[in-house]
Protein backbone atom coordinates (compact mmCIF):
# COMPACT_ATOMS: atom_id res chain seq x y z
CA UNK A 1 101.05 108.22 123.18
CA UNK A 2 102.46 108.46 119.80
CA UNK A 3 101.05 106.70 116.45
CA UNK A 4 103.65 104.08 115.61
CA UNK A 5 103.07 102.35 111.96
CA UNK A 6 103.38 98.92 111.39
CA UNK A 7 106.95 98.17 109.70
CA UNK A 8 106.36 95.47 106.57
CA UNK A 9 103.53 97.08 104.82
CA UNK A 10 103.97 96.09 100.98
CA UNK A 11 100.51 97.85 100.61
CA UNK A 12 101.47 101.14 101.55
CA UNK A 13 103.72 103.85 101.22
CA UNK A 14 106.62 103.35 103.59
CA UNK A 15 109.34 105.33 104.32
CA UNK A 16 111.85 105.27 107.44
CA UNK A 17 115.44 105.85 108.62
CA UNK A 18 117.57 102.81 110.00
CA UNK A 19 121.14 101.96 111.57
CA UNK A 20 123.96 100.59 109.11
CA UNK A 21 125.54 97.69 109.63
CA UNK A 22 128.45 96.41 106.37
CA UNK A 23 129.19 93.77 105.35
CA UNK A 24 132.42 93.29 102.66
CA UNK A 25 134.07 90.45 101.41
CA UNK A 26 137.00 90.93 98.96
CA UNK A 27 139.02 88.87 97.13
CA UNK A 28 142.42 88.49 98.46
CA UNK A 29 143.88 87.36 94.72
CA UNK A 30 145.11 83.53 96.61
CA UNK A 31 143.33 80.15 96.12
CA UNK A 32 142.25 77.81 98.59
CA UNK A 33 143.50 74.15 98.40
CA UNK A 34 140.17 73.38 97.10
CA UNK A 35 140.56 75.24 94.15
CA UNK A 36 138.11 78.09 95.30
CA UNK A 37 139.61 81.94 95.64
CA UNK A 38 140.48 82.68 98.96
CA UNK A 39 137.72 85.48 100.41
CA UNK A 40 138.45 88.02 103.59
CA UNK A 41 135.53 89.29 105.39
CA UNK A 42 135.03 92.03 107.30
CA UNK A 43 132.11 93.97 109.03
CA UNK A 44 130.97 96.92 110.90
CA UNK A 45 128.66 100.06 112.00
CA UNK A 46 129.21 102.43 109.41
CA UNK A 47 130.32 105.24 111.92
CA UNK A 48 132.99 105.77 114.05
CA UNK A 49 131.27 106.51 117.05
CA UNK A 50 127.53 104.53 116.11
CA UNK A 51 125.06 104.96 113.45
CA UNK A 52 124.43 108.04 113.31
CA UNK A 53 124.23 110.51 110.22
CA UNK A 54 126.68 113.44 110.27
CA UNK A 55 124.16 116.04 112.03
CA UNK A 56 124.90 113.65 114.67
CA UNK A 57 121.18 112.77 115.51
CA UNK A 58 118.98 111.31 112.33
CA UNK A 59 120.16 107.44 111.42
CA UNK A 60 122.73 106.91 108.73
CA UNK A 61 120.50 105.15 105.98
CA UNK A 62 117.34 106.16 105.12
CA UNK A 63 114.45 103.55 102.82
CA UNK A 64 111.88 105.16 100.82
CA UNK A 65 109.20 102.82 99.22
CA UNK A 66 105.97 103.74 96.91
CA UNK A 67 103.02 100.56 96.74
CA UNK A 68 101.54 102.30 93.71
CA UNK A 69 104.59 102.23 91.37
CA UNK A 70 106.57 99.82 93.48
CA UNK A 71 109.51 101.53 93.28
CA UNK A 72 112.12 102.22 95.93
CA UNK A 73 115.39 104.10 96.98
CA UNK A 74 117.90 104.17 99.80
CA UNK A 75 119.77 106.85 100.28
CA UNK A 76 122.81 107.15 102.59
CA UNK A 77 121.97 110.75 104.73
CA UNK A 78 125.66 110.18 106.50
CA UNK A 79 127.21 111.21 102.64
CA UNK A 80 124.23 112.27 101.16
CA UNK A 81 123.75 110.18 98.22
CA UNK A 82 121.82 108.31 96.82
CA UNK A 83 122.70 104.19 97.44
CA UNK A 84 119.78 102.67 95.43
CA UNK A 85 117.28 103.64 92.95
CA UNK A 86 114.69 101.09 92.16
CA UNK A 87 113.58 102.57 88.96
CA UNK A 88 113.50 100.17 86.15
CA UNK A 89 113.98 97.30 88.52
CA UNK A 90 112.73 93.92 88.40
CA UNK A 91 109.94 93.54 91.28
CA UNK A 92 109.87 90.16 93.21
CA UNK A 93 106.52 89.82 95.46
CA UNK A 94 106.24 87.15 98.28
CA UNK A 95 103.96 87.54 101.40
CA UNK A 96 106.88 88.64 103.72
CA UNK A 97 109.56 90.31 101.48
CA UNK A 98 109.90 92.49 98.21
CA UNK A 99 112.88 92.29 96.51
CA UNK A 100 114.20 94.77 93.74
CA UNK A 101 116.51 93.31 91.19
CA UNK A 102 118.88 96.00 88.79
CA UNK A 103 120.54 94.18 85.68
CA UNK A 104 124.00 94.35 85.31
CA UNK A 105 125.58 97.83 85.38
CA UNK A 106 129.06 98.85 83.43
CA UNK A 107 131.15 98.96 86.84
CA UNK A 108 129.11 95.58 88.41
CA UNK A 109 130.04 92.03 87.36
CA UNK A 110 126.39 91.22 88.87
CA UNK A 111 122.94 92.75 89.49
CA UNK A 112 122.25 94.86 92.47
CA UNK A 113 119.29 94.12 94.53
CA UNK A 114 117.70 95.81 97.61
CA UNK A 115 115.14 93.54 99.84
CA UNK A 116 112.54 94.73 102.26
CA UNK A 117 111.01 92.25 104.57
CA UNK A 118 110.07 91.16 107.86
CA UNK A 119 112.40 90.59 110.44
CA UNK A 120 113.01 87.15 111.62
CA UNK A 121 110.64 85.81 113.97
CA UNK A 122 112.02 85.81 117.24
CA UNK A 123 109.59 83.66 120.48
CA UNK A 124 107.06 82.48 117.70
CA UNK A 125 106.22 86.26 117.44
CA UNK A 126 106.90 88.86 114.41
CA UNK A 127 108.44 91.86 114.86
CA UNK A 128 105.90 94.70 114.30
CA UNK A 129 107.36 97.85 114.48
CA UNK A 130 110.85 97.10 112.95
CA UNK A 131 111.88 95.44 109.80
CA UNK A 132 115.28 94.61 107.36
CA UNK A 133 116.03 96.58 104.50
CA UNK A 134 119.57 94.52 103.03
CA UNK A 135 121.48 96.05 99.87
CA UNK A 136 123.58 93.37 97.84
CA UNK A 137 126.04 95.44 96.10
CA UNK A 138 128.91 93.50 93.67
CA UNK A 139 131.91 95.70 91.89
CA UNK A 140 134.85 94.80 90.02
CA UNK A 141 136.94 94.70 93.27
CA UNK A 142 134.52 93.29 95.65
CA UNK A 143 132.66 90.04 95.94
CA UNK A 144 130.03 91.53 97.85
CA UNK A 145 129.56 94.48 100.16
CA UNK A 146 126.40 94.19 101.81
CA UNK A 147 124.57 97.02 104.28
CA UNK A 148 121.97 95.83 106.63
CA UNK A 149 119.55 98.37 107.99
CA UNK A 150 117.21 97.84 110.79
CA UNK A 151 114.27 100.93 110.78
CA UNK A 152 110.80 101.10 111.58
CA UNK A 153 109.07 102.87 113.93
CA UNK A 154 111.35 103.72 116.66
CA UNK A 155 110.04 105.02 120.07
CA UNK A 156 109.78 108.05 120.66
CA UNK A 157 111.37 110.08 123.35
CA UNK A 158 108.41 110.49 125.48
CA UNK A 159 106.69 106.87 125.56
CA UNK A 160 109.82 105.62 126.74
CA UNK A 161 109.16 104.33 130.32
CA UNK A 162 109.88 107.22 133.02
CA UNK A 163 111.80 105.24 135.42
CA UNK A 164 112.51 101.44 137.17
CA UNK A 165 114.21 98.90 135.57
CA UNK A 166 113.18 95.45 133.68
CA UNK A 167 114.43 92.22 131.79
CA UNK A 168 113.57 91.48 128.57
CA UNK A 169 114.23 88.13 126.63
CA UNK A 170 116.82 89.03 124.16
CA UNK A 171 118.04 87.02 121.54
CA UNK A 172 121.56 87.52 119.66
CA UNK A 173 122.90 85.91 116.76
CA UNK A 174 126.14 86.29 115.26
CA UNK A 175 127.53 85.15 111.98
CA UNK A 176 130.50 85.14 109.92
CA UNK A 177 131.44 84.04 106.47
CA UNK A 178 135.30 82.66 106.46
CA UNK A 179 137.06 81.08 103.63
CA UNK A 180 137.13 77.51 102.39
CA UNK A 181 135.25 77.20 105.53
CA UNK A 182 131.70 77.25 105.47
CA UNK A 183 129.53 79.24 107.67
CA UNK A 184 130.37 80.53 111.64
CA UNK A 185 127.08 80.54 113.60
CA UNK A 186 126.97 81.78 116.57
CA UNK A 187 123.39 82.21 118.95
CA UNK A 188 122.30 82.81 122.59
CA UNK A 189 119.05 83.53 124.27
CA UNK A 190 118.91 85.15 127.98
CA UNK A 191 117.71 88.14 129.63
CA UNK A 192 119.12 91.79 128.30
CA UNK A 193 118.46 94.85 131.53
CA UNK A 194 116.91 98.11 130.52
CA UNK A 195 117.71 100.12 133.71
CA UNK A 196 115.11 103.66 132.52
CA UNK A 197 117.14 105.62 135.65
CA UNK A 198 120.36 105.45 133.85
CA UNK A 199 119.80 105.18 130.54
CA UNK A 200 122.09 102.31 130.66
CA UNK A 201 121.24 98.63 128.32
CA UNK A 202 123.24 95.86 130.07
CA UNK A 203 123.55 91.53 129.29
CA UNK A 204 125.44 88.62 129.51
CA UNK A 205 125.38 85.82 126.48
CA UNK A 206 126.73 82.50 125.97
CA UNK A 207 126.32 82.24 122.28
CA UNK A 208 126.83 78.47 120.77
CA UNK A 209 127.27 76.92 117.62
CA UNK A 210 124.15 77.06 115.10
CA UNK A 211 123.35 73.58 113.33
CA UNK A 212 126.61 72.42 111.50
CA UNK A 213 128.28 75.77 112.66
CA UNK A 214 132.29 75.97 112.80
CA UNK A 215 132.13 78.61 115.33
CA UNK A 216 133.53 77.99 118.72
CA UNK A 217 131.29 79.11 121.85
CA UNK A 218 132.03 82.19 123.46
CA UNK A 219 130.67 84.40 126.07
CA UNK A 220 130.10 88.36 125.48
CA UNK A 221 129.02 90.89 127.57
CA UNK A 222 126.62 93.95 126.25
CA UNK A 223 127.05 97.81 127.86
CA UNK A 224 124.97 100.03 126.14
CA UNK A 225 123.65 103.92 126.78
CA UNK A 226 120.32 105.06 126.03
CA UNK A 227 118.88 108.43 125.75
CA UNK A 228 116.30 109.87 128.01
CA UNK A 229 117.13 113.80 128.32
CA UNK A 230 119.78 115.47 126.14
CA UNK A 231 121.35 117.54 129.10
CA UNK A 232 122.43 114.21 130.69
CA UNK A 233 123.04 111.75 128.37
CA UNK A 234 125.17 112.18 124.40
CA UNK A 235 123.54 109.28 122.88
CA UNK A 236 121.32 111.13 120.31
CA UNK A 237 117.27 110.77 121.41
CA UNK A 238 115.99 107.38 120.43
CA UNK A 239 119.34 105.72 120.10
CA UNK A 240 121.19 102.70 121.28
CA UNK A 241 125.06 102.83 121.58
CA UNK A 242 127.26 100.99 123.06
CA UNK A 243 129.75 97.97 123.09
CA UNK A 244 130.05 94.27 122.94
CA UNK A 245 133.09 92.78 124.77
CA UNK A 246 134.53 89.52 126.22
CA UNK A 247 137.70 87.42 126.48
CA UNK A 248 137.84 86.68 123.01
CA UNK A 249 137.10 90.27 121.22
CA UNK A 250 135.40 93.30 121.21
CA UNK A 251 133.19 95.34 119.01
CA UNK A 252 130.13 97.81 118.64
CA UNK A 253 126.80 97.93 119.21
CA UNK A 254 123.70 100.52 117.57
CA UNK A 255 120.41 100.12 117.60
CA UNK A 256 116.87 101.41 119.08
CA UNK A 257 113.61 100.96 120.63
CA UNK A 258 110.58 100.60 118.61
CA UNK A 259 106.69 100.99 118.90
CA UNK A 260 104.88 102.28 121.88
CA UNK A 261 106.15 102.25 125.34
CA UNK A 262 109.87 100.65 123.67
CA UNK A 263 108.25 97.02 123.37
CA UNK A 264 110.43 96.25 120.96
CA UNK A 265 114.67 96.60 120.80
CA UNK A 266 116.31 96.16 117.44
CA UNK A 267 120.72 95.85 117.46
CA UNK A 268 123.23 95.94 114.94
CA UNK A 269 126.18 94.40 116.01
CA UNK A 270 129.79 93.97 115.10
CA UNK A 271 132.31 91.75 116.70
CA UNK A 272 135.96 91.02 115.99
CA UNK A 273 138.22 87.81 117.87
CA UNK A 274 141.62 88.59 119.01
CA UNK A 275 142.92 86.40 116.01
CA UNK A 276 140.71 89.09 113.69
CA UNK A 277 137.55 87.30 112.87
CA UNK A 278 134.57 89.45 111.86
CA UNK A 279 131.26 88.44 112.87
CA UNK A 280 128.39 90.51 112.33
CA UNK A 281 124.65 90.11 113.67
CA UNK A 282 121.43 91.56 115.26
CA UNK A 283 120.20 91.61 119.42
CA UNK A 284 116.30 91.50 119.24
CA UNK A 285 114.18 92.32 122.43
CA UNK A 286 110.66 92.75 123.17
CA UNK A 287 108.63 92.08 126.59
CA UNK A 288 107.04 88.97 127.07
């Protein structure tokens, strides 16, 4: 059995490679009735195919962190550049997140910031193998883009279970930001199949309306691959791909198990209605 680290450690050196998940909303140039400008959001995996980086098997971002200077970087390995770079930024320490704040730059009408922390708890227990890295990146033609990257410690290839199949509680949430209109909510418990003989990830959710969500229910269906042996499946090792459909859309689906034996599942996800809606989110598993 592998060593897996834990993934929040703001007392050590921590550095890890995570799926991509955007977020943009732009100004469309009207005004809403209210007087506010009118925003258009949109959302998804940052590859065509999955999150994957163009060797086709490491993730697409990657988050570098050093507790001694408390400095930090993330890098994008997909175009190889370099996203973030913490160095002169403002340092905000709180007992489950660090945030890094950059002033103003000459092309940003507000500061950057990059936030590490743990991810939300999810059956009264925190994840401990996976956690949120979120970049908040403003230009002079955006109002926001955002990338979301869930990394940690995934499992590796051989800890994976050998065969058989089991349920896992799995909880997905799903939000959207539309405008003049508040916030779309969207969230669903139930159990999420990991069937080891196929490779295949399989679910059914009825996701409803958050507190004093605008969101109307709807019911989505999860077919995923997994990979256990590179001669049979092309889902790189480690990785989860797949898709998220039902009556009312469609989208995508990356993520990955993490710690030992794959307790833990961490999803992006991306969904767009019929009527073009973006909604963007996370599927979180573990064994009870």
């Amino acid at each position: 059995m592998a060593e897996y680290e834990f993934a929040f450690m703001p007392s050590e050196d921590r550095g890890f490679g995570g799926f991509r998940l955007a977020v943009t909303n732009r100004l469309t140039g009207a005004t809403l009735p209210d007087g506010n400008p009118e925003i258009s959001s949109s959302v998804g995996l940052e590859e065509d195919d999955g999150p994957r980086s163009s060797d086709g098997i490491g993730f697409s971002g990657y988050f570098g962190y050093e507790a001694a200077t408390g400095s930090s970087r993330y890098l994008d390995k997909a175009n190889n550049s370099n996203v973030f770079d913490a160095s002169g930024a403002f340092l905000v320490s709180q007992p489950s997140f660090l945030r890094w704040i950059l002033p103003m730059g000459a092309f940003s009408p507000d500061p950057e910031s990059l936030t590490w922390s743990m991810a939300n708890a999810f059956g009264q227990k925190t994840p401990e193998f996976y956690s949120v890295v979120m970049l908040d990146r403003p230009s002079d033609t955006l109002v926001r883009n955002t990338w979301t990257i869930l990394g940690g410690s995934p499992t590796v290839e051989e800890d994976l279970p050998p065969s058989g199949v089991e349920q896992q509680t799995a909880r997905l949430l799903l939000e959207s930001d539309e405008p003049g209109d508040g916030s779309y909510l969207l969230v669903a418990e139930g159990p999420l199949t990991i069937n080891y003989d196929d490779g295949k990830i399989t679910g059914t959710f009825s996701l409803q309306p958050g507190t004093d969500s605008l969101a109307k229910p709807i019911t989505v269906e999860i077919d995923a691959d997994f990979n256990l042996s590179p001669v049979s499946f092309s889902t790189p090792p480690g990785q989860i791909l797949g898709d998220i459909t039902g009556v009312e859309g469609a989208g995508r689906i990356g993520g990955a198990f993490f710690g030992p034996y794959g307790r833990e599942i961490a999803i992006s996800v991306q969904f767009e209605t019929s009527s073009g809606q973006s909604f963007y989110g996370d599927l979180e598993a573990r064994r009870d």
